[in-house]
Structure formats: C-alpha cells, structure tokens
C-alpha atoms as a PDB file:
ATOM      1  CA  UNK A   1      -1.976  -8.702 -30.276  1.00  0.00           C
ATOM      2  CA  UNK A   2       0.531  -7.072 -27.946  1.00  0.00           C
ATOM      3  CA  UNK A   3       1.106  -7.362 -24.304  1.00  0.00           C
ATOM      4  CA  UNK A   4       0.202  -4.876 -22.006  1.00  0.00           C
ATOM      5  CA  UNK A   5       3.909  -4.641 -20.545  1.00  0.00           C
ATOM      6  CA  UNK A   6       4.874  -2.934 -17.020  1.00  0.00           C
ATOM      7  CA  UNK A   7       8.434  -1.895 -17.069  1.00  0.00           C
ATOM      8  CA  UNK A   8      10.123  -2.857 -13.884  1.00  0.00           C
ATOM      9  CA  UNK A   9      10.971  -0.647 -11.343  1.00  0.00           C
ATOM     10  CA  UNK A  10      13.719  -0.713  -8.972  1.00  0.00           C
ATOM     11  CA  UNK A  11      12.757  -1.364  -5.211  1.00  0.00           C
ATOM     12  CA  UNK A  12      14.888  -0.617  -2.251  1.00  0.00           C
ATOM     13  CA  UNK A  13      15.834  -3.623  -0.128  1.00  0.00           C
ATOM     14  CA  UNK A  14      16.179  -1.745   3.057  1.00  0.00           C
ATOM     15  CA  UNK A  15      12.392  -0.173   3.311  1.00  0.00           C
ATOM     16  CA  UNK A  16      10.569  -1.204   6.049  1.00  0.00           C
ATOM     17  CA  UNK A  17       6.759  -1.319   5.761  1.00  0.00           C
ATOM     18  CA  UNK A  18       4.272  -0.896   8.151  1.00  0.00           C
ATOM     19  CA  UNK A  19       0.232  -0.116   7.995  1.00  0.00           C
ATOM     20  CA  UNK A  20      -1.863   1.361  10.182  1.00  0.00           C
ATOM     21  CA  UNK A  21      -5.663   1.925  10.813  1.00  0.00           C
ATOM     22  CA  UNK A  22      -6.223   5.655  11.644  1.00  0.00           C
ATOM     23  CA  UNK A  23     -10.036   6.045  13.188  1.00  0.00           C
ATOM     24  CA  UNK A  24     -12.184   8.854  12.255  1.00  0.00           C
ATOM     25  CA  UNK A  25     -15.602   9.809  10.039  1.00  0.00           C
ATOM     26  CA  UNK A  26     -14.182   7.487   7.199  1.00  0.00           C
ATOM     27  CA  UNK A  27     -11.405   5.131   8.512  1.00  0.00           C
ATOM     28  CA  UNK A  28      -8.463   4.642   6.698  1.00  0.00           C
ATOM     29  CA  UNK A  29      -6.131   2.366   6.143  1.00  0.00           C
ATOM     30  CA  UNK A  30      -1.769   3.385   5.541  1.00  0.00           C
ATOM     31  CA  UNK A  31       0.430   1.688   4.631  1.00  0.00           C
ATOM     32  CA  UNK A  32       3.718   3.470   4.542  1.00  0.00           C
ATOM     33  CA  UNK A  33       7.352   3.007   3.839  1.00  0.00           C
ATOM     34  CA  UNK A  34       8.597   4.754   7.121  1.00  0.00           C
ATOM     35  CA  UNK A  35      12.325   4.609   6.179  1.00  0.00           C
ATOM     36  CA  UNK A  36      11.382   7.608   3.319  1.00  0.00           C
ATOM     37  CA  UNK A  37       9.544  10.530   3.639  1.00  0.00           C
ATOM     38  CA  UNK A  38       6.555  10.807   1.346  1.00  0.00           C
ATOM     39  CA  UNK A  39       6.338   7.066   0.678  1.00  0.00           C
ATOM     40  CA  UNK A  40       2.704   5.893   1.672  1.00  0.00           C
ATOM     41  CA  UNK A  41      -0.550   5.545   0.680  1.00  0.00           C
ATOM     42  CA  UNK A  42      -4.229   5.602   1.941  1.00  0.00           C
ATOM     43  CA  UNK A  43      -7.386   3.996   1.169  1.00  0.00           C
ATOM     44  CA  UNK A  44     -11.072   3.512   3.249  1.00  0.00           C
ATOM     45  CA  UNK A  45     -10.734   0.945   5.271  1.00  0.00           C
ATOM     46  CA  UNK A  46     -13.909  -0.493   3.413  1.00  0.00           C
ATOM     47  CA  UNK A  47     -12.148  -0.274   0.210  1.00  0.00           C
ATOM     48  CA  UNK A  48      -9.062  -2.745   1.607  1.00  0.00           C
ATOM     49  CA  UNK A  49      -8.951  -5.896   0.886  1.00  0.00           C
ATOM     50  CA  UNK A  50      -8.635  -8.546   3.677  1.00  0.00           C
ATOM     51  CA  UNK A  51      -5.902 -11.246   3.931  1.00  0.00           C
ATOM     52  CA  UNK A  52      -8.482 -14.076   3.141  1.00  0.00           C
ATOM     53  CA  UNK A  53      -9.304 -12.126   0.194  1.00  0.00           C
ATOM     54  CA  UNK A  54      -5.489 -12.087  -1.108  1.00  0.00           C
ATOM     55  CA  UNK A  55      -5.347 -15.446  -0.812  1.00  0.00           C
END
C-alpha cells in the first residue's frame, strides 16, 4: 500500500503569529500571520480546539 505523502512546503522564518478572539453572533477565532497580507484564517470559536486538547 502507498503512503499518503504531503510534500513539504517552505515556511518563512520571519512571520510572526498572533490569534485573536473577535466577539459577535458566532465568535471566532484568527489566527493570522500579520507580517503578510492575506495570511490568516478563521474558525468558531466552538470549533477550536483548546491547549489541553493539543496536548
């Protein structure tokens, strides 16, 4: 059977990451490069998983 391979990708070693809880209807949580434009992502907050849970 074969492996289900991810090619690597290149990161930059000068981003700097941040996330953020914005408050609303549906709160969200983004986490953004803020060194690029167009480099973030969003999720529910309910959706995110906690620290304890990556651990």
């Amino acid at each position: 059977m074969e492996s289900d391979t991810v090619a690597p990708i290149e990161m930059a070693a000068d981003g700097e990451i941040m996330a953020s809880v914005e408050e609303g209807p549906t709160d969200q949580l983004i986490v953004a490069d803020v060194t690029r434009d167009d480099a973030y992502l969003t999720t529910p907050l309910a959706d995110a998983a906690s620290l304890p849970a990556w651990r």
